[in-house]
PDB file of N, CA and C in Angstrom:
ATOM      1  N   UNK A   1       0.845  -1.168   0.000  1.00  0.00           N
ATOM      2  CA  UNK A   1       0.000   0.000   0.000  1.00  0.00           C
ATOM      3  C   UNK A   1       0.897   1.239   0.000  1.00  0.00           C
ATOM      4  N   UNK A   2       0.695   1.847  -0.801  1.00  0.00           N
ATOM      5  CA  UNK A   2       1.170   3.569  -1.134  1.00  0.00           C
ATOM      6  C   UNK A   2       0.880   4.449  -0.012  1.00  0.00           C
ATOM      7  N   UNK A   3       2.233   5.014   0.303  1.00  0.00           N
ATOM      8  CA  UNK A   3       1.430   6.415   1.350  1.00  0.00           C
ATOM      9  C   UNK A   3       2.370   7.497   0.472  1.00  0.00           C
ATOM     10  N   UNK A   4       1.491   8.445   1.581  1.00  0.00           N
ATOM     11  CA  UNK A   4       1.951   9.647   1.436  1.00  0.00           C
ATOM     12  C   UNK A   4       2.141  10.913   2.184  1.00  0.00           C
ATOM     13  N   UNK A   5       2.300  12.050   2.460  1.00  0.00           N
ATOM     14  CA  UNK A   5       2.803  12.945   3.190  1.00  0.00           C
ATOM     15  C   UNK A   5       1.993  14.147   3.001  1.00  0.00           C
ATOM     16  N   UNK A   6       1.252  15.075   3.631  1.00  0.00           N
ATOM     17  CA  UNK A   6       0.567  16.425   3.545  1.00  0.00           C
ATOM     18  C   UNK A   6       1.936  17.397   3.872  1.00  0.00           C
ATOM     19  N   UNK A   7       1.868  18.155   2.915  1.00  0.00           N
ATOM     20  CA  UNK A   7       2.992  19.112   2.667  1.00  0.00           C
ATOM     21  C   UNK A   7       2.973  20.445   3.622  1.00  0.00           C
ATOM     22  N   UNK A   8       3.704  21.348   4.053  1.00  0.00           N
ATOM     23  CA  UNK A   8       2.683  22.637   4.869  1.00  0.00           C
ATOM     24  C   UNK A   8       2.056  23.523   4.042  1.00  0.00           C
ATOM     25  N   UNK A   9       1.843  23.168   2.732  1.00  0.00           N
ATOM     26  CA  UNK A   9       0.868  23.831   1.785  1.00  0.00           C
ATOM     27  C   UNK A   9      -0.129  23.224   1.631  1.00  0.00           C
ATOM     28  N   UNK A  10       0.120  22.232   2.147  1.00  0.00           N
ATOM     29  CA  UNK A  10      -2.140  20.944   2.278  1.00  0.00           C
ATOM     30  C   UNK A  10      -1.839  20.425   0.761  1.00  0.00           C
ATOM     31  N   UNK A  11      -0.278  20.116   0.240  1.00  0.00           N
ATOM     32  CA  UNK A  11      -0.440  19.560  -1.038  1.00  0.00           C
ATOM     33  C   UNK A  11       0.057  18.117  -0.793  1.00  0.00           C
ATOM     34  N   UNK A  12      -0.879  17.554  -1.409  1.00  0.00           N
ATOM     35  CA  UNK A  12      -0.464  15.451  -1.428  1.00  0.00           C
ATOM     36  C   UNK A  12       0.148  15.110  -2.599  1.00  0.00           C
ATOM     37  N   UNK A  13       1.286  14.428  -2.651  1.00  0.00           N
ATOM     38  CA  UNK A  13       2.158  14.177  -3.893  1.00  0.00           C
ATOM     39  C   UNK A  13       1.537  12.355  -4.073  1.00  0.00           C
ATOM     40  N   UNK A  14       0.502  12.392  -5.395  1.00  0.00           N
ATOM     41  CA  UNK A  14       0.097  10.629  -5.521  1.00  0.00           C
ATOM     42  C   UNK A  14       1.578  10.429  -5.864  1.00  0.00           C
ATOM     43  N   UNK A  15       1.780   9.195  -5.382  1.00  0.00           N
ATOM     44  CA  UNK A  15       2.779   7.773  -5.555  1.00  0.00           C
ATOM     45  C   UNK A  15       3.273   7.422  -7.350  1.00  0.00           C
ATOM     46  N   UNK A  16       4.403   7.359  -7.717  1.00  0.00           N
ATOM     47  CA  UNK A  16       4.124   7.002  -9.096  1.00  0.00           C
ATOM     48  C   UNK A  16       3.612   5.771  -9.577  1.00  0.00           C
ATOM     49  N   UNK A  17       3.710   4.832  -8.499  1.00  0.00           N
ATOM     50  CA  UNK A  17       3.099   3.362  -9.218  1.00  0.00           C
ATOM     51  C   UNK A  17       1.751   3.321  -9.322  1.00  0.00           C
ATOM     52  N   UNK A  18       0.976   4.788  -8.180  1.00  0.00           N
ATOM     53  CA  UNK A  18      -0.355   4.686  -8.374  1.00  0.00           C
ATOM     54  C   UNK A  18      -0.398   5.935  -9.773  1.00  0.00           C
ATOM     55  N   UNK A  19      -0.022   6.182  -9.910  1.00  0.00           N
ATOM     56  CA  UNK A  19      -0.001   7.558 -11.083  1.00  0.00           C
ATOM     57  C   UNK A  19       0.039   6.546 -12.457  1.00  0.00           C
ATOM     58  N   UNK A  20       0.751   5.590 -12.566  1.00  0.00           N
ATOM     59  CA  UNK A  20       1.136   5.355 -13.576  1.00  0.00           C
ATOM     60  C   UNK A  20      -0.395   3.848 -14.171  1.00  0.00           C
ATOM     61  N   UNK A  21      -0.481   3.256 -12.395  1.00  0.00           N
ATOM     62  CA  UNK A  21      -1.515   2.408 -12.914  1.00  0.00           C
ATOM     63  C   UNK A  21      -2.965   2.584 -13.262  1.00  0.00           C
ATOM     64  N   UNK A  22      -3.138   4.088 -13.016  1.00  0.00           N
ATOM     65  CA  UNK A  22      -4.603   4.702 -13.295  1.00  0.00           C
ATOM     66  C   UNK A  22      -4.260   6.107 -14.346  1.00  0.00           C
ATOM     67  N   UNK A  23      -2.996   5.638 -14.922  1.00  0.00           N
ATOM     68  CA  UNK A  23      -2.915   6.455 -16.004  1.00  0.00           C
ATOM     69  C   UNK A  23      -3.001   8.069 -16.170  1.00  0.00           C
ATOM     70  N   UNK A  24      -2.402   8.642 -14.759  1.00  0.00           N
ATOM     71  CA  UNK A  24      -2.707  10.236 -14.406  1.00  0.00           C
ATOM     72  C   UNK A  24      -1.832  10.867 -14.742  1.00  0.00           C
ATOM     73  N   UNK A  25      -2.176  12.399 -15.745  1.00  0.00           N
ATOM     74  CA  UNK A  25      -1.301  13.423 -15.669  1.00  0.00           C
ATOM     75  C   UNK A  25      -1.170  14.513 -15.556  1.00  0.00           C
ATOM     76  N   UNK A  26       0.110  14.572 -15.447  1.00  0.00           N
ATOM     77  CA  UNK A  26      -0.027  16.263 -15.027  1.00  0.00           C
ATOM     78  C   UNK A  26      -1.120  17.229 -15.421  1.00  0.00           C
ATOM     79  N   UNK A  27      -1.385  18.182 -14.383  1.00  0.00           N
ATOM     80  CA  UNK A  27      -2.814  19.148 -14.549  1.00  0.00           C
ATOM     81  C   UNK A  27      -3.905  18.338 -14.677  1.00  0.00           C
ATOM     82  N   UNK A  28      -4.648  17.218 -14.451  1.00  0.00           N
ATOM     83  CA  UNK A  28      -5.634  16.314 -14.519  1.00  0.00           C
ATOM     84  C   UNK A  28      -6.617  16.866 -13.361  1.00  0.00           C
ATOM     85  N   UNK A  29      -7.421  17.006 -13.409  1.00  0.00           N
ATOM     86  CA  UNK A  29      -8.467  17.218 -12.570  1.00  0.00           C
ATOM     87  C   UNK A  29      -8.767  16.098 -11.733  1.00  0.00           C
ATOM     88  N   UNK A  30      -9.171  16.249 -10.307  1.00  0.00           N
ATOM     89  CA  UNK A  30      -9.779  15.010  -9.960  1.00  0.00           C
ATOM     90  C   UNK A  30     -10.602  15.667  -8.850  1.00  0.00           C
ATOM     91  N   UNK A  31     -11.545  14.940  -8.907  1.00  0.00           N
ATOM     92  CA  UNK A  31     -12.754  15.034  -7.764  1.00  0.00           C
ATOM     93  C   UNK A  31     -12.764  14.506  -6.119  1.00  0.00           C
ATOM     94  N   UNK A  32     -12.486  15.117  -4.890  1.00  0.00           N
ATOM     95  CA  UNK A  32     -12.611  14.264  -3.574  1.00  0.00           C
ATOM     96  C   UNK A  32     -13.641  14.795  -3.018  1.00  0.00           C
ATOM     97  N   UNK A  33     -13.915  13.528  -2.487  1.00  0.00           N
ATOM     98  CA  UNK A  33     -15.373  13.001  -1.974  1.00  0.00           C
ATOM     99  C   UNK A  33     -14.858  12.277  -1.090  1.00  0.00           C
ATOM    100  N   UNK A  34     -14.963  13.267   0.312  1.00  0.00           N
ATOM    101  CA  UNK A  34     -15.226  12.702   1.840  1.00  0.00           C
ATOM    102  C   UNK A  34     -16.585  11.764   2.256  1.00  0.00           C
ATOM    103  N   UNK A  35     -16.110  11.022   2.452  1.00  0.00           N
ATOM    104  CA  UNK A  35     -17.463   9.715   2.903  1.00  0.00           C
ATOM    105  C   UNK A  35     -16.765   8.868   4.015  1.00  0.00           C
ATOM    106  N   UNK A  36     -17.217   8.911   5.318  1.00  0.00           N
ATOM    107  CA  UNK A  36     -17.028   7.760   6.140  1.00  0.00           C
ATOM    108  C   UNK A  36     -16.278   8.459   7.009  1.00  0.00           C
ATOM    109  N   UNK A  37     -15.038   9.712   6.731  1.00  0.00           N
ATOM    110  CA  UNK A  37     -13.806   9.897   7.364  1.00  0.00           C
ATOM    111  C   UNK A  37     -12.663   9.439   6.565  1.00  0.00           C
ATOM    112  N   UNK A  38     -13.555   9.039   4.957  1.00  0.00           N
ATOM    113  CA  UNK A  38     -12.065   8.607   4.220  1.00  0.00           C
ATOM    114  C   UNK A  38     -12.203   9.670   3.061  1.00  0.00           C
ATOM    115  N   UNK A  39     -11.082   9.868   2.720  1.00  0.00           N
ATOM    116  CA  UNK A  39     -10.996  11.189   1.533  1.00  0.00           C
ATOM    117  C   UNK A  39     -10.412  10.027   0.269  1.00  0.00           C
ATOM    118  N   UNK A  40     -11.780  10.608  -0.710  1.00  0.00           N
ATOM    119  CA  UNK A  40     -11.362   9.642  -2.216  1.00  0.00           C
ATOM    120  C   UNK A  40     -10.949  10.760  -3.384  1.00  0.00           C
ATOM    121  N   UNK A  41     -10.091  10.536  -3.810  1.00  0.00           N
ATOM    122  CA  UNK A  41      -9.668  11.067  -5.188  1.00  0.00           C
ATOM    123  C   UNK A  41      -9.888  10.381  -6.064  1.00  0.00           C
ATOM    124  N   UNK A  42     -11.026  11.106  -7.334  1.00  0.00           N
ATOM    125  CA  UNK A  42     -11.564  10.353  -8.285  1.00  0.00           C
ATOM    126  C   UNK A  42     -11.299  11.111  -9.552  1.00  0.00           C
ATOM    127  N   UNK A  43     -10.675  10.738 -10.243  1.00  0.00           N
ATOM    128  CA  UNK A  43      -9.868  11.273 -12.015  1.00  0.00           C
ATOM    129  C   UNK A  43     -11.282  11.745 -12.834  1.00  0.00           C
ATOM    130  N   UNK A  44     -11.484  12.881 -13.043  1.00  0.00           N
ATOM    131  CA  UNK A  44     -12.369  13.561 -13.826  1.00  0.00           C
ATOM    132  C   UNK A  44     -12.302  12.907 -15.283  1.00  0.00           C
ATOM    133  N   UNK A  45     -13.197  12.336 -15.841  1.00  0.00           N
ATOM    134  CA  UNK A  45     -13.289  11.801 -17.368  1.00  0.00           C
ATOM    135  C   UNK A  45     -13.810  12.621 -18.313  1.00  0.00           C
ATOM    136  N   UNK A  46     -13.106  13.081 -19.557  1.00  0.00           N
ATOM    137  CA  UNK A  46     -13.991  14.137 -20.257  1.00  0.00           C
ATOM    138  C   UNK A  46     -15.207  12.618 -20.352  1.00  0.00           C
ATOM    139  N   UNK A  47     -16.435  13.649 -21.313  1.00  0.00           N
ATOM    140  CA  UNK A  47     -17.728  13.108 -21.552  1.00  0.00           C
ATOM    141  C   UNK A  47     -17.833  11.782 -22.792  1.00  0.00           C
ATOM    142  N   UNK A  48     -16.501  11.990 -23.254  1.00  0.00           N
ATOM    143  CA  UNK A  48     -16.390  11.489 -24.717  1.00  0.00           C
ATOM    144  C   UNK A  48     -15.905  10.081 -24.691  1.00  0.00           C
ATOM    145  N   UNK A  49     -14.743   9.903 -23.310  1.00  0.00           N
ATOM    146  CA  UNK A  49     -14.016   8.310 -22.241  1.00  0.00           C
ATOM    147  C   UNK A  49     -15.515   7.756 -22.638  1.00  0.00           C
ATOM    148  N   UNK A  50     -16.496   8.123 -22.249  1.00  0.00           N
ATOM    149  CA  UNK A  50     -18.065   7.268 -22.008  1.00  0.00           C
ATOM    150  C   UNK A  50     -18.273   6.658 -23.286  1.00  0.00           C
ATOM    151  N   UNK A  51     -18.042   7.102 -24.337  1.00  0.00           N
ATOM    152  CA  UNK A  51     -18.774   6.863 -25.336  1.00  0.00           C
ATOM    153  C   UNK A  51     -18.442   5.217 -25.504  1.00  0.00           C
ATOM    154  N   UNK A  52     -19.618   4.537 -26.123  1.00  0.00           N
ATOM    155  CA  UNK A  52     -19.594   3.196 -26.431  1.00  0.00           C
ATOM    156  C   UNK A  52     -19.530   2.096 -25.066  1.00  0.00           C
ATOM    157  N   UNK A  53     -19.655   2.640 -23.752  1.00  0.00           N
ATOM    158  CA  UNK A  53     -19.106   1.773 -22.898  1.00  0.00           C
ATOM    159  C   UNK A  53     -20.702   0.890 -22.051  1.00  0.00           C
ATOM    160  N   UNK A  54     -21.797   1.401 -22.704  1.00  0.00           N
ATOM    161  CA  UNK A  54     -23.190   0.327 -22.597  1.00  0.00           C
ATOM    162  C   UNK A  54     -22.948  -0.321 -24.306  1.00  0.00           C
ATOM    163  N   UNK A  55     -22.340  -0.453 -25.146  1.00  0.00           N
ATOM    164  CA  UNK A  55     -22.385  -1.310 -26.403  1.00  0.00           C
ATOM    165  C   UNK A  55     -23.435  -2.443 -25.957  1.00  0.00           C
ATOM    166  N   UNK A  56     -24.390  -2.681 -26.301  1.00  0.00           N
ATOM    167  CA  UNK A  56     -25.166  -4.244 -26.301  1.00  0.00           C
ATOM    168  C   UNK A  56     -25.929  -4.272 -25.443  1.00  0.00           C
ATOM    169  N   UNK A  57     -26.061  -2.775 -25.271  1.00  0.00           N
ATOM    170  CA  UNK A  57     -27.329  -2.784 -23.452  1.00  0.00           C
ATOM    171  C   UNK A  57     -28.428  -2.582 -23.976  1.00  0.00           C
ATOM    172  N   UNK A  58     -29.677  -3.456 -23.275  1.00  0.00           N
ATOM    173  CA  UNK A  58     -31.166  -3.323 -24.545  1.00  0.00           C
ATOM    174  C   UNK A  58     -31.372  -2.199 -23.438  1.00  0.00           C
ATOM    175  N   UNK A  59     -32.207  -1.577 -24.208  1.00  0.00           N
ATOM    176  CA  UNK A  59     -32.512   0.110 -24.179  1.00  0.00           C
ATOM    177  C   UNK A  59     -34.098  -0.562 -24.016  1.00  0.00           C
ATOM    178  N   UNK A  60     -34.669  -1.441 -24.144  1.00  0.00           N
ATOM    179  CA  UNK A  60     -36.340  -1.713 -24.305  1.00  0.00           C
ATOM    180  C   UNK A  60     -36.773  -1.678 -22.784  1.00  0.00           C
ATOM    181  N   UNK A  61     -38.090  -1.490 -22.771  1.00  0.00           N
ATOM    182  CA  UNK A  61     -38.529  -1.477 -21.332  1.00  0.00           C
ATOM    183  C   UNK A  61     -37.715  -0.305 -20.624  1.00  0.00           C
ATOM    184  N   UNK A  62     -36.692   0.679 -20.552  1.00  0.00           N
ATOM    185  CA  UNK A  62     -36.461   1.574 -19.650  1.00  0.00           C
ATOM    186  C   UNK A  62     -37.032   2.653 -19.000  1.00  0.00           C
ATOM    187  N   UNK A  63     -37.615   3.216 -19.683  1.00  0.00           N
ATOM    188  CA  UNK A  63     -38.719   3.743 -19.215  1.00  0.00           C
ATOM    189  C   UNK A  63     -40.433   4.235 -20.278  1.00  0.00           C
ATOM    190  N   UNK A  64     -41.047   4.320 -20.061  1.00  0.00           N
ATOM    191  CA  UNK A  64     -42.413   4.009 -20.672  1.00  0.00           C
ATOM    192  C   UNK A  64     -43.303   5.386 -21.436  1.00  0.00           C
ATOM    193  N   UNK A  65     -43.419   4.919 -22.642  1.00  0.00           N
ATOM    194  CA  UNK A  65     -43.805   6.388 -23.455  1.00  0.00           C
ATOM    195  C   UNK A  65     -44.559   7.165 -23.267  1.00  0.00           C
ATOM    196  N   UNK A  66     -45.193   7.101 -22.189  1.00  0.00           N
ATOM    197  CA  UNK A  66     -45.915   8.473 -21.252  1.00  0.00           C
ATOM    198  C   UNK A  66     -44.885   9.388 -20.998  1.00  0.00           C
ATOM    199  N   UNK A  67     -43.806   8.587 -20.381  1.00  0.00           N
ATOM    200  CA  UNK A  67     -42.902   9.304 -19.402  1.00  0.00           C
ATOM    201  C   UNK A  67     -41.504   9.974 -20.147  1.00  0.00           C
ATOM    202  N   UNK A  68     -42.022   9.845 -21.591  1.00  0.00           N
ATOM    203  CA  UNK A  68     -41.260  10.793 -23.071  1.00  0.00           C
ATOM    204  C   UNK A  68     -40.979  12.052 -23.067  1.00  0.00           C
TER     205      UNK A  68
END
Protein backbone atom coordinates (compact mmCIF):
# COMPACT_ATOMS: atom_id res chain seq x y z
CA UNK A 1 0.00 0.00 0.00
CA UNK A 2 1.17 3.57 -1.13
CA UNK A 3 1.43 6.42 1.35
CA UNK A 4 1.95 9.65 1.44
CA UNK A 5 2.80 12.94 3.19
CA UNK A 6 0.57 16.42 3.54
CA UNK A 7 2.99 19.11 2.67
CA UNK A 8 2.68 22.64 4.87
CA UNK A 9 0.87 23.83 1.79
CA UNK A 10 -2.14 20.94 2.28
CA UNK A 11 -0.44 19.56 -1.04
CA UNK A 12 -0.46 15.45 -1.43
CA UNK A 13 2.16 14.18 -3.89
CA UNK A 14 0.10 10.63 -5.52
CA UNK A 15 2.78 7.77 -5.56
CA UNK A 16 4.12 7.00 -9.10
CA UNK A 17 3.10 3.36 -9.22
CA UNK A 18 -0.35 4.69 -8.37
CA UNK A 19 0.00 7.56 -11.08
CA UNK A 20 1.14 5.35 -13.58
CA UNK A 21 -1.52 2.41 -12.91
CA UNK A 22 -4.60 4.70 -13.30
CA UNK A 23 -2.92 6.45 -16.00
CA UNK A 24 -2.71 10.24 -14.41
CA UNK A 25 -1.30 13.42 -15.67
CA UNK A 26 -0.03 16.26 -15.03
CA UNK A 27 -2.81 19.15 -14.55
CA UNK A 28 -5.63 16.31 -14.52
CA UNK A 29 -8.47 17.22 -12.57
CA UNK A 30 -9.78 15.01 -9.96
CA UNK A 31 -12.75 15.03 -7.76
CA UNK A 32 -12.61 14.26 -3.57
CA UNK A 33 -15.37 13.00 -1.97
CA UNK A 34 -15.23 12.70 1.84
CA UNK A 35 -17.46 9.71 2.90
CA UNK A 36 -17.03 7.76 6.14
CA UNK A 37 -13.81 9.90 7.36
CA UNK A 38 -12.07 8.61 4.22
CA UNK A 39 -11.00 11.19 1.53
CA UNK A 40 -11.36 9.64 -2.22
CA UNK A 41 -9.67 11.07 -5.19
CA UNK A 42 -11.56 10.35 -8.28
CA UNK A 43 -9.87 11.27 -12.02
CA UNK A 44 -12.37 13.56 -13.83
CA UNK A 45 -13.29 11.80 -17.37
CA UNK A 46 -13.99 14.14 -20.26
CA UNK A 47 -17.73 13.11 -21.55
CA UNK A 48 -16.39 11.49 -24.72
CA UNK A 49 -14.02 8.31 -22.24
CA UNK A 50 -18.07 7.27 -22.01
CA UNK A 51 -18.77 6.86 -25.34
CA UNK A 52 -19.59 3.20 -26.43
CA UNK A 53 -19.11 1.77 -22.90
CA UNK A 54 -23.19 0.33 -22.60
CA UNK A 55 -22.38 -1.31 -26.40
CA UNK A 56 -25.17 -4.24 -26.30
CA UNK A 57 -27.33 -2.78 -23.45
CA UNK A 58 -31.17 -3.32 -24.54
CA UNK A 59 -32.51 0.11 -24.18
CA UNK A 60 -36.34 -1.71 -24.31
CA UNK A 61 -38.53 -1.48 -21.33
CA UNK A 62 -36.46 1.57 -19.65
CA UNK A 63 -38.72 3.74 -19.21
CA UNK A 64 -42.41 4.01 -20.67
CA UNK A 65 -43.81 6.39 -23.46
CA UNK A 66 -45.91 8.47 -21.25
CA UNK A 67 -42.90 9.30 -19.40
CA UNK A 68 -41.26 10.79 -23.07
Amino acid sequence: MATTTISPKYQVVIPKDVREMLHLKSGQKLTVVVKGGVVHLIPVKPLNAFKGFLKGMDTTDIREDEER
